[in-house]
Protein backbone atom coordinates (compact mmCIF):
# COMPACT_ATOMS: atom_id res chain seq x y z
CA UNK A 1 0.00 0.00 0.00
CA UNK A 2 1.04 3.66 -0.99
CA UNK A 3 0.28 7.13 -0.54
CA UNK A 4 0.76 9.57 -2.74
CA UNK A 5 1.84 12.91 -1.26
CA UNK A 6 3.43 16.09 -2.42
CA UNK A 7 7.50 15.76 -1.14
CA UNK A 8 7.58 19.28 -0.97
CA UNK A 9 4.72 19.50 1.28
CA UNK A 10 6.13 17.01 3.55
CA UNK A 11 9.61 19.18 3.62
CA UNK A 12 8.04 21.86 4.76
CA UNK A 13 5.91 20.73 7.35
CA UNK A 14 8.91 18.79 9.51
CA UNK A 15 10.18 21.10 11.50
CA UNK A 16 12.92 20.46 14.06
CA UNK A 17 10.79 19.94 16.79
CA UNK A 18 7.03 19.27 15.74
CA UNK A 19 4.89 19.02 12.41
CA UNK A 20 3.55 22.26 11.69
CA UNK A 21 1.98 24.29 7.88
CA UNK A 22 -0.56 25.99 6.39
CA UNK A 23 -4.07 24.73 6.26
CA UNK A 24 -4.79 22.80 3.40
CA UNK A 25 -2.16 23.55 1.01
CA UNK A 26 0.58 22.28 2.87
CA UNK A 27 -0.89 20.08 6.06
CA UNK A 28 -4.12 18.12 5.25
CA UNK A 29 -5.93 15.04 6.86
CA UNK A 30 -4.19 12.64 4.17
CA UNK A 31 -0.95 13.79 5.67
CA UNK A 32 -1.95 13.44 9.00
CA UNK A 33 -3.15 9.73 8.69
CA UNK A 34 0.25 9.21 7.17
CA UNK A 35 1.93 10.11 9.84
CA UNK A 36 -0.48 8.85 12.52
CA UNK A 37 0.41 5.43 10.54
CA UNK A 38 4.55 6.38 10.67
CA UNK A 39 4.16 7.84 14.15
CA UNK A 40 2.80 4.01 15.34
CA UNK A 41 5.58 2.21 13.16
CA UNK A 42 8.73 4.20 14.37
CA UNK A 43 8.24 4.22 17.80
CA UNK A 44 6.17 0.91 18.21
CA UNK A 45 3.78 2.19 19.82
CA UNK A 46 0.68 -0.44 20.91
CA UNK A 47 -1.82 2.65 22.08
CA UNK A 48 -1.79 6.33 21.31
CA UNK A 49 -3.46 9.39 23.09
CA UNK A 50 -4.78 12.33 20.74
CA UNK A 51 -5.71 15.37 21.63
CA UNK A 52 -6.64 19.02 19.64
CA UNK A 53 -7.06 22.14 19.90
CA UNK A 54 -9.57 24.59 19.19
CA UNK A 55 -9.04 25.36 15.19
CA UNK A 56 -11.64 24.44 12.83
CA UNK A 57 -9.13 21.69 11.24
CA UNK A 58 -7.85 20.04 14.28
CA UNK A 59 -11.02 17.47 15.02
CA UNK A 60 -10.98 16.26 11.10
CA UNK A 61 -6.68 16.23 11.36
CA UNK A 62 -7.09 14.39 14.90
CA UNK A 63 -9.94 11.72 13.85
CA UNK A 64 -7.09 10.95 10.49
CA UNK A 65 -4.38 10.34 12.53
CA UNK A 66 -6.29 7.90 14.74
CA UNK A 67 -7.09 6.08 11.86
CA UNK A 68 -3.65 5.83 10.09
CA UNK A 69 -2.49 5.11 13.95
CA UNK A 70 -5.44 2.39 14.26
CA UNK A 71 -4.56 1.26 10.65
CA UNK A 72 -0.88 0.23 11.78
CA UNK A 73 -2.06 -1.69 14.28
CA UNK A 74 -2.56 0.28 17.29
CA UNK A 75 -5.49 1.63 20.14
CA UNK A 76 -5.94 5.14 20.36
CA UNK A 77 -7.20 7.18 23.10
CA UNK A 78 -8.62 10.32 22.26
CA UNK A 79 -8.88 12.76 24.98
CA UNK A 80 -11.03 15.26 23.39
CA UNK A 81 -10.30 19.18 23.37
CA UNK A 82 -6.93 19.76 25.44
CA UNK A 83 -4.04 22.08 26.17
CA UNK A 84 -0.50 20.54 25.01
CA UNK A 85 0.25 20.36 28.79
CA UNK A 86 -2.97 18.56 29.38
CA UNK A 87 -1.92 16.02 26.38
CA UNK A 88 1.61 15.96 28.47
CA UNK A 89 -0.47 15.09 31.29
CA UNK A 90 -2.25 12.56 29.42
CA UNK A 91 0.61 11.04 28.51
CA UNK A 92 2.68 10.71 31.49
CA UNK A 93 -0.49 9.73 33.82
CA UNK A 94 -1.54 7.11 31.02
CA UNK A 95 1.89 5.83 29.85
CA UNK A 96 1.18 6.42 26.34
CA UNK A 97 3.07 8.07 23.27
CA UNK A 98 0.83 11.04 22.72
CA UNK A 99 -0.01 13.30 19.51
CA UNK A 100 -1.50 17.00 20.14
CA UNK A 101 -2.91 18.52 17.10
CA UNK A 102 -1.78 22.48 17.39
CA UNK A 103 -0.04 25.06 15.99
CA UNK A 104 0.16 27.12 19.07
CA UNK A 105 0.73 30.58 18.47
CA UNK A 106 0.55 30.74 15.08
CA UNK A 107 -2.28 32.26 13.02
CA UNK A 108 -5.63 30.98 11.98
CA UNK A 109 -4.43 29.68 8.69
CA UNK A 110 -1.70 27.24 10.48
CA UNK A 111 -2.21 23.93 12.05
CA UNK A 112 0.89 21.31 13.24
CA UNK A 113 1.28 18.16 15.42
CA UNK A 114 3.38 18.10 18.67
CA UNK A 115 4.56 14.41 19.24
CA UNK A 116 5.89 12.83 22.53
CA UNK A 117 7.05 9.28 23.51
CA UNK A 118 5.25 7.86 26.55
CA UNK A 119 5.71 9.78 29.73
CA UNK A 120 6.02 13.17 27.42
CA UNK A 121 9.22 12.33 26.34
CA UNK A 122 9.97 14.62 23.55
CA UNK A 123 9.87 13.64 19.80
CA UNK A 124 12.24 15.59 17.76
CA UNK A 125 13.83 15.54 14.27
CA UNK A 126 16.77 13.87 15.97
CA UNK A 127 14.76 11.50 18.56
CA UNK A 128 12.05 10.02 15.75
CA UNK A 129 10.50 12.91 13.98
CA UNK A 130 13.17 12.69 11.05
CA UNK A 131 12.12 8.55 10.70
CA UNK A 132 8.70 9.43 10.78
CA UNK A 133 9.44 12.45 7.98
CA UNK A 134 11.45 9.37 6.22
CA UNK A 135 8.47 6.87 6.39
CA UNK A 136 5.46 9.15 5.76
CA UNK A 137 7.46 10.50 2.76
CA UNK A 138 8.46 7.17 1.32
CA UNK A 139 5.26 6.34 0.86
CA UNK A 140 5.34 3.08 2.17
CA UNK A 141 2.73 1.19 3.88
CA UNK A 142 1.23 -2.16 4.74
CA UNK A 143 -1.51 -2.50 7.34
CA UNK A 144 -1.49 -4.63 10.63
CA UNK A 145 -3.04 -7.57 10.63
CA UNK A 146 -5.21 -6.60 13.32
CA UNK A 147 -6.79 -3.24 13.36
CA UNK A 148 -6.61 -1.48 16.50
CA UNK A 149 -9.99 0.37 18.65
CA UNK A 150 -10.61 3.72 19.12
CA UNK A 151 -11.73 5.05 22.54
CA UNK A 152 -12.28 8.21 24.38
CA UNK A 153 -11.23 9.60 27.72
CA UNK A 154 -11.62 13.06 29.28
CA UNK A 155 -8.50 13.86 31.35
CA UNK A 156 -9.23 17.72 32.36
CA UNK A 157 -10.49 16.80 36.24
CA UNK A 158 -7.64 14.85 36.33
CA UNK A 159 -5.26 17.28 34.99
CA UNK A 160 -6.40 19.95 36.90
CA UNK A 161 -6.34 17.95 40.24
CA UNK A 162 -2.82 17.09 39.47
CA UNK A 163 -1.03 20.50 38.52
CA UNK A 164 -2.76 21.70 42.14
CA UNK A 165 -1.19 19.24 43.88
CA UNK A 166 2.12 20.16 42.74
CA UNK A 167 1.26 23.87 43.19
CA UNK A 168 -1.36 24.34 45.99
CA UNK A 169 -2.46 28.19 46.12
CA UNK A 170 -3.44 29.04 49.74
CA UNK A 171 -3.35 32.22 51.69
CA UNK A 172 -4.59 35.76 50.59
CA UNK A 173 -7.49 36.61 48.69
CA UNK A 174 -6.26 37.63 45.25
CA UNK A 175 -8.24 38.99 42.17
CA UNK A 176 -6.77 37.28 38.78
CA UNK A 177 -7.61 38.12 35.51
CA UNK A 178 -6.94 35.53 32.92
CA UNK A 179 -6.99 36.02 28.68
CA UNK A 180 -6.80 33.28 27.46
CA UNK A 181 -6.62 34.68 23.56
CA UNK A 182 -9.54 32.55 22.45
CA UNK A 183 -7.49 29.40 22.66
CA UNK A 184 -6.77 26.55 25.06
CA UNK A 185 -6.54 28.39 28.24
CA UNK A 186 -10.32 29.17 27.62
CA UNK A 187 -11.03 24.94 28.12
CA UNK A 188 -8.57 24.27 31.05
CA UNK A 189 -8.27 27.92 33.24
CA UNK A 190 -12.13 26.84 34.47
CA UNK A 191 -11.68 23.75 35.71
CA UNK A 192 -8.30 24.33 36.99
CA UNK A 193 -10.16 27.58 38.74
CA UNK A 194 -12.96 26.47 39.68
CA UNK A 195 -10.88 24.57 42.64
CA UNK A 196 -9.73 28.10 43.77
CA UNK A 197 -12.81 29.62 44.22
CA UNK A 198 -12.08 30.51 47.91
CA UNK A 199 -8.46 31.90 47.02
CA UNK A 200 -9.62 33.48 43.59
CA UNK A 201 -11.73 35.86 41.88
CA UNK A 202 -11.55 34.95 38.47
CA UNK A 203 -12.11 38.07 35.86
CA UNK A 204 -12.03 35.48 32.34
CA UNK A 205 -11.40 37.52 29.03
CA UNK A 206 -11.65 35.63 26.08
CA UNK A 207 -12.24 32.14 27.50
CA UNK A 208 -14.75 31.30 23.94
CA UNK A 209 -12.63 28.72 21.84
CA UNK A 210 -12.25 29.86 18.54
CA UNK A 211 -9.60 29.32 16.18
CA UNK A 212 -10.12 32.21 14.00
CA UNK A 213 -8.78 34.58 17.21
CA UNK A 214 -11.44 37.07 16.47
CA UNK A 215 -9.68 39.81 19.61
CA UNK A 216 -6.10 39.21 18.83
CA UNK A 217 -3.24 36.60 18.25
CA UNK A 218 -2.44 34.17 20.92
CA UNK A 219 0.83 35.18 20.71
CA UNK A 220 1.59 37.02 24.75
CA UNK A 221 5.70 37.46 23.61
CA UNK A 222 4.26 40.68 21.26
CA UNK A 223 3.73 43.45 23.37
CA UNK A 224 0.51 44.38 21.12
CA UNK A 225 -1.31 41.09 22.31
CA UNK A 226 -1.10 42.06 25.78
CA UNK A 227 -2.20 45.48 25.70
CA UNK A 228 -6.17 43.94 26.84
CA UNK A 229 -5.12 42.38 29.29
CA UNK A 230 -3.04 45.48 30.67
CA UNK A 231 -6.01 47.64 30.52
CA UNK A 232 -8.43 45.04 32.47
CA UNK A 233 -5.81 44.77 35.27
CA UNK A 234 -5.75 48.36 36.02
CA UNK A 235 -9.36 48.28 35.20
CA UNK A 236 -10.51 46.11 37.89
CA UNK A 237 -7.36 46.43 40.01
CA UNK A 238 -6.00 43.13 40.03
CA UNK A 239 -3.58 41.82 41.91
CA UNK A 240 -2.05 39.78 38.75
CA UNK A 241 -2.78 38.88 35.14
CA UNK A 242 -2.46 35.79 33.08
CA UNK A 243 -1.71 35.44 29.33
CA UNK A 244 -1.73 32.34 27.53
CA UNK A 245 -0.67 31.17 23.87
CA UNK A 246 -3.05 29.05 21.65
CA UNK A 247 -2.15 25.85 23.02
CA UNK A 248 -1.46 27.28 26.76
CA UNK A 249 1.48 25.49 27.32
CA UNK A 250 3.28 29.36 27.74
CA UNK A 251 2.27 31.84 30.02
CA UNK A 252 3.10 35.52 30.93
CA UNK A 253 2.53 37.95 33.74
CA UNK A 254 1.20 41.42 34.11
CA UNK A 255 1.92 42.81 37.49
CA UNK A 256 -0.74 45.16 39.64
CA UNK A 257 0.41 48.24 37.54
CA UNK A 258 -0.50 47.00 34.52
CA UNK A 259 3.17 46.20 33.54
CA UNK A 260 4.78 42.97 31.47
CA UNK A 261 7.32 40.69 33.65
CA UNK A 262 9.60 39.10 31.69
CA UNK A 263 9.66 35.50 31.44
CA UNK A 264 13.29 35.10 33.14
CA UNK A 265 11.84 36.85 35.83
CA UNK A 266 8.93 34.15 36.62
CA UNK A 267 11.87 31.81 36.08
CA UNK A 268 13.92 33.06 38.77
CA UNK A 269 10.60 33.06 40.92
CA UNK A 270 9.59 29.57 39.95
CA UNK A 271 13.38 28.63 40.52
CA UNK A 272 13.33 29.70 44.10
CA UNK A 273 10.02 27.96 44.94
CA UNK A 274 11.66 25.11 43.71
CA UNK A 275 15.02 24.84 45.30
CA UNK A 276 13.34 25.76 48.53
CA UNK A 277 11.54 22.30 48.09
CA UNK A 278 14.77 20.60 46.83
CA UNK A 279 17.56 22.36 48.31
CA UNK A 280 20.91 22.06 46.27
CA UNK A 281 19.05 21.24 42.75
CA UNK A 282 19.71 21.72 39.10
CA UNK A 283 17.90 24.71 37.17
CA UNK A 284 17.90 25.05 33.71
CA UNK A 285 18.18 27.78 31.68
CA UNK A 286 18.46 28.83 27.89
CA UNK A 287 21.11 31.03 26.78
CA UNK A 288 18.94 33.81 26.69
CA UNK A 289 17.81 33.96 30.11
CA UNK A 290 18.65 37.22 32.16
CA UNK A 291 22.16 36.34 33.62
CA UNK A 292 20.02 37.03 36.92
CA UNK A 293 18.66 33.87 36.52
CA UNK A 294 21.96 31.57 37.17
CA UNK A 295 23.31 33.99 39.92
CA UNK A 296 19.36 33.44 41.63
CA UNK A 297 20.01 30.21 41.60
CA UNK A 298 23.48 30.26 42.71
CA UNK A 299 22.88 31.94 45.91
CA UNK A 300 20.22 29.55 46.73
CA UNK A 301 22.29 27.21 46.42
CA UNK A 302 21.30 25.31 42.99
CA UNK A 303 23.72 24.52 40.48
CA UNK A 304 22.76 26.56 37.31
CA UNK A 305 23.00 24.91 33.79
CA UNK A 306 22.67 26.39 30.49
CA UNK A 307 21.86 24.98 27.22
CA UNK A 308 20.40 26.33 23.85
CA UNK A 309 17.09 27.25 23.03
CA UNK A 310 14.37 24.87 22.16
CA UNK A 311 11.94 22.33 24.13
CA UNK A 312 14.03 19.81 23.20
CA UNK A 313 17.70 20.81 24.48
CA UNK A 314 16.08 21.65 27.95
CA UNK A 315 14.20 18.25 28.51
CA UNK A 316 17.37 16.35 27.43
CA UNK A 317 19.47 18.47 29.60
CA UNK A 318 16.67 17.95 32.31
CA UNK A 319 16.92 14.39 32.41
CA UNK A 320 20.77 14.44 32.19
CA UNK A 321 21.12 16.58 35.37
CA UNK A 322 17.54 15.30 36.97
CA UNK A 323 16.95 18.93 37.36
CA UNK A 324 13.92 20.01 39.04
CA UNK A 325 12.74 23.03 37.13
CA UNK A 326 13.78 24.76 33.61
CA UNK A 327 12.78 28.42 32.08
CA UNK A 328 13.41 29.42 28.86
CA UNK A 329 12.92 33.58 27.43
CA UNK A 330 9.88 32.43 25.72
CA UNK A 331 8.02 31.83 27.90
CA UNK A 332 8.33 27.96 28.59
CA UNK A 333 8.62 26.34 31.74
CA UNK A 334 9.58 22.67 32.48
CA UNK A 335 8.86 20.86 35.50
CA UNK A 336 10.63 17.63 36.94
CA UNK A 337 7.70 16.43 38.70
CA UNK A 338 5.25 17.26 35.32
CA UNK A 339 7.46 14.84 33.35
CA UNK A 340 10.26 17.16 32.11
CA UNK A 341 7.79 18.87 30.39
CA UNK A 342 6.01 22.62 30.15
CA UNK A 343 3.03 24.02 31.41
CA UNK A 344 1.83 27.40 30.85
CA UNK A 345 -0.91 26.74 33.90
CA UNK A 346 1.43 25.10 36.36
CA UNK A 347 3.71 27.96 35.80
CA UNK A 348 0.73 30.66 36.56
CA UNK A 349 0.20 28.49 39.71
CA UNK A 350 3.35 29.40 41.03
CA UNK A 351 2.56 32.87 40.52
CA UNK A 352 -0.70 32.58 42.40
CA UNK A 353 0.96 30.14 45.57
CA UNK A 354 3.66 32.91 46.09
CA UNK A 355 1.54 35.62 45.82
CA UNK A 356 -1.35 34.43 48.07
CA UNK A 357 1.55 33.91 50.58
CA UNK A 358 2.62 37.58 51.10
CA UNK A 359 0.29 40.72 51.53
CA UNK A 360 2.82 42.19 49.00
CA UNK A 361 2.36 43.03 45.38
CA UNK A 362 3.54 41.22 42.63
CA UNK A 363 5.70 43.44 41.68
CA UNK A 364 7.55 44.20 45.46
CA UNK A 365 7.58 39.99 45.26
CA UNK A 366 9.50 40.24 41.75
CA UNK A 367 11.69 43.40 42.74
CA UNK A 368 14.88 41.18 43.64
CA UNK A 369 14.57 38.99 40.25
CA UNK A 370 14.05 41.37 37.98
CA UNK A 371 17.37 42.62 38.48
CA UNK A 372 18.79 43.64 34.71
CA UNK A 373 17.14 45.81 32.17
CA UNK A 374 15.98 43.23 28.97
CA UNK A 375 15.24 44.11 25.12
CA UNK A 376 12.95 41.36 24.71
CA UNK A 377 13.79 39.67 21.64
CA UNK A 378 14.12 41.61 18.38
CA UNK A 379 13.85 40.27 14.80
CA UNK A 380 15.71 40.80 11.45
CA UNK A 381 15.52 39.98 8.41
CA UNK A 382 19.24 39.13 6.86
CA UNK A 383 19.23 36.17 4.25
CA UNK A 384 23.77 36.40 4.83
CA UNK A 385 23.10 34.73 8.81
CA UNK A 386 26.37 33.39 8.86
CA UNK A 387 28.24 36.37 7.42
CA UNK A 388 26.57 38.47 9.97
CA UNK A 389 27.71 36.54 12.64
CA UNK A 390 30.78 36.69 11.40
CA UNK A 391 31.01 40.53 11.54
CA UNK A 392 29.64 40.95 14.82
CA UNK A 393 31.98 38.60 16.44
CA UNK A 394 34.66 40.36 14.85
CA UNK A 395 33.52 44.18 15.68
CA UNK A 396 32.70 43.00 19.39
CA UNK A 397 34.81 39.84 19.72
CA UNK A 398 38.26 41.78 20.63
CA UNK A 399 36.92 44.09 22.96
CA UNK A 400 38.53 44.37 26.35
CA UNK A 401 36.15 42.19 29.02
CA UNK A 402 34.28 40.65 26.48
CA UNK A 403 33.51 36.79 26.41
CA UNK A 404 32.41 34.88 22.88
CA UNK A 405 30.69 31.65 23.14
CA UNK A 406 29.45 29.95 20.23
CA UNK A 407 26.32 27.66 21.83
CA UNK A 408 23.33 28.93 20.28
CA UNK A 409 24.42 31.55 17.33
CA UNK A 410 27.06 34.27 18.90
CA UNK A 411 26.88 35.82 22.55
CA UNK A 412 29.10 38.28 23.64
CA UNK A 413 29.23 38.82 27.00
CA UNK A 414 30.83 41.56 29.31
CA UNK A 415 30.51 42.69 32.76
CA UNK A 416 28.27 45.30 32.17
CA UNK A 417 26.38 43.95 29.46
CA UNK A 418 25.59 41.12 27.01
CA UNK A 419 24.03 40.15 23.82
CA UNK A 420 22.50 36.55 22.15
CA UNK A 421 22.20 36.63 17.98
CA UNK A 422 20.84 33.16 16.70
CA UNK A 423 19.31 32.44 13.58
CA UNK A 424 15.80 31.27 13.44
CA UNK A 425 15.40 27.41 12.65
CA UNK A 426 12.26 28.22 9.64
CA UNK A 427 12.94 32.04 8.63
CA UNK A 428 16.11 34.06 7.09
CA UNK A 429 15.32 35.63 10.74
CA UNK A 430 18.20 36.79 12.85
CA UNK A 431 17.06 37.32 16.57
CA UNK A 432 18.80 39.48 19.24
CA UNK A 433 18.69 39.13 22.90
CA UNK A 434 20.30 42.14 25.21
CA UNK A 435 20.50 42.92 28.50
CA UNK A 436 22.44 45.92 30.38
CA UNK A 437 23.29 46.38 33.55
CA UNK A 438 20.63 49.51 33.57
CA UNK A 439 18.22 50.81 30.99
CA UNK A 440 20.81 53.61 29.40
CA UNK A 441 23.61 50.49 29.00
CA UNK A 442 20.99 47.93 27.42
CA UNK A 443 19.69 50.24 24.98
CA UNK A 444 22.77 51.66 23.76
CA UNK A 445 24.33 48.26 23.05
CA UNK A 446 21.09 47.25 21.64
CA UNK A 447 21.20 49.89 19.10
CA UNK A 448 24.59 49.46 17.99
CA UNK A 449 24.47 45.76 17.31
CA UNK A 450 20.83 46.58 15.64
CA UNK A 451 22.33 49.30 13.44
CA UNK A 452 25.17 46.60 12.38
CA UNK A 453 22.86 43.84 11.68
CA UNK A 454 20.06 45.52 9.51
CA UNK A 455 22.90 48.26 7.45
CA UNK A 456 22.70 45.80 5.12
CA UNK A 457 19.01 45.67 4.35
């Protein structure tokens, strides 16, 4: 048996660390029972859990993966509408490989697949995705012999009781609002709330599911998709907001004056929790992270390590240290006892349980982790990625104090400052990463490593 399907498509759509493409023209239900078939045969998988999100081709992509999955032999377990942390959850509570049909962030015209081995054990191009790119693309296919069953099984309750139990929220009465962007967050922040009813006032904004994101992209790391959720904070004077991403496996805080924390700073928080529970831990953290982040964690007494960017460095890095807890700039947070993986909700639990524990606001709480001014990360467009590197190491490389390291793209680091360029993995994108050690510092290295990059455009 055969398939016929367009090589090009099937290029594009294998990305480094998921499936992910443009809604028919490039992903379509033929290739997703293809690879629900490939997905079975690579990693021998005898059941499967499935789970989707809210866009209008995610229950027809979902139902054709079960059956190519079914087709090649094996059970399926479809869990329905879900988060990718509550398919994570699924997966490590079950014991099953697990397939989330997503494409997180992206716009309404995108859909993808995010793979993991049983236990949420990530699935990259390097750990099975590029076999399963291999098979699906060589066409290739004979059925089992037996034909496996299809079942379903709803895992929120579950879920929910579980990320509480690992983050219990007691204390102060605090008034949260929550946007959840018109994706995931909208189907798991009210059952996960509900159980906080007597340590929460919940203000929801745009808890309706809908994949067309009719208010704005569920995409929290642009400052333009979190201007809502500013406004309702000072509107109703909440002690905290709560921004999700399409598939809610990121989060990101606004404080009590309406302002953006940056994700290294809820990493530093989140470390601390952490290592208070298991003193003299590992903490992970990308490249990118605030360099507040590692000396956090060294005063605490942790042991920081630091690897590239990407879901898939940190959870092998995770289970090579056994650390207990890893943050990445993007918002992404990994937890030892969630199985390695992220959780945009178990992160915003954190937030709550620290909060709820001191009469102060979030913002006096952050004060001693927020301790270096950040750009956030900046874009360019250079199609030359390596050339550029090239120059900037060489204009910055030799200057007195500075340190080059060569992990993740080129970071120069001095005593006063630092700065991350990396190319994107998909786009002729180069993105920069600085931090000073005050505002005037940060923005004037910022704009002389900006001018450098984009003189050429």
């Amino acid at each position: 048996m055969a398939d016929t399907l367009d090589p090009a498509n099937i290029a594009a759509v294998f990305k480094a660390y998921d499936v992910r493409g443009t809604v028919p023209d490039q992903l379509d239900e033929q290739l997703a029972r293809a690879t629900g078939r490939a997905f079975v045969r690579v990693l021998g998988a005898d059941t499967v859990v499935v789970g989707q999100d809210m866009r209008p081709s995610s229950p027809g992509m979902a139902g054709a993966f079960a059956d190519g999955a079914t087709e090649a032999g094996a059970d399926v377990v479809m869990i329905g509408l879900a988060s990718t942390d509550q398919l994570y959850f699924a997966s490590g509570h079950l014991g099953h490989p697990g397939a989330m049909f997503t494409a997180s962030h992206n716009p309404a015209q995108y859909n993808g697949i995010k793979l993991c081995r049983a236990g949420a054990l990530p699935v990259g191009s390097e750990t099975g995705l590029g076999e399963i790119r291999d098979l699906v693309a060589s066409g290739r296919f004979d059925p089992a012999p037996l034909r496996g069953s299809i079942t379903h099984h709803d895992v929120l309750e579950a879920y929910a009781a579980h990320l509480l139990s690992l983050a219990p929220v007691a204390g102060r009465r605090l008034r949260v609002v929550v946007d959840a962007g018109n994706g995931m967050a909208g189907h798991t922040a009210p059952a996960v709330f509900a159980r906080l009813a007597e340590v929460v006032d919940l203000v929801p904004m745009y808890f309706e599911l809908d994949g067309s994101f009719p208010n704005h992209e569920a995409n929290p790391i642009e400052a333009a998709n979190l201007v809502d959720l500013q406004r309702r904070v000072l509107e109703e004077g909440a002690d905290v907001g709560l921004a999700f991403d399409g598939d809610a496996d990121r989060c990101f805080l606004v404080d009590e004056r309406g302002e953006a924390v940056s994700p290294s700073t809820l990493t530093a928080l989140i470390a601390a929790r952490e290592l208070a529970r298991h003193p003299g831990s590992t903490v992970i953290h990308n490249l990118i992270t605030s360099r507040a982040v590692p000396q956090i964690v060294a005063e605490l007494g942790g042991t920081p390590v630091r690897t590239r960017v990407g879901h898939s460095y940190i959870k092998a890095t995770m289970a090579e240290t056994d650390a207990v807890f890893g943050g990445e700039h993007s918002g992404h947070f990994y937890f030892r006892d969630f199985w390695r993986a992220d959780s945009g909700m178990l992160a915003a639990l954190h937030t709550l349980a620290a909060l709820a524990e001191t009469e102060v606001p979030l913002s006096g709480l952050l004060a001693d982790y927020a301790r270096y001014p950040l750009s956030g990360e900046i874009n360019s467009t250079v199609e030359d990625q390596a050339g550029m590197l090239a120059e900037l190491e060489a204009e910055w490389g030799g200057r007195d104090g500075v340190i080059v390291d060569h992990l993740d793209g080129l970071t120069v680091a001095h005593a006063d400052w630092a700065f991350n360029v990396r190319p994107s993995n998909t786009e002729p994108l180069l993105r920069l990463n600085v931090e000073g050690r005050d505002d005037a510092t940060m923005e004037r290295v910022r704009d002389q490593v900006l001018a450098q990059i984009r003189r050429t455009r």
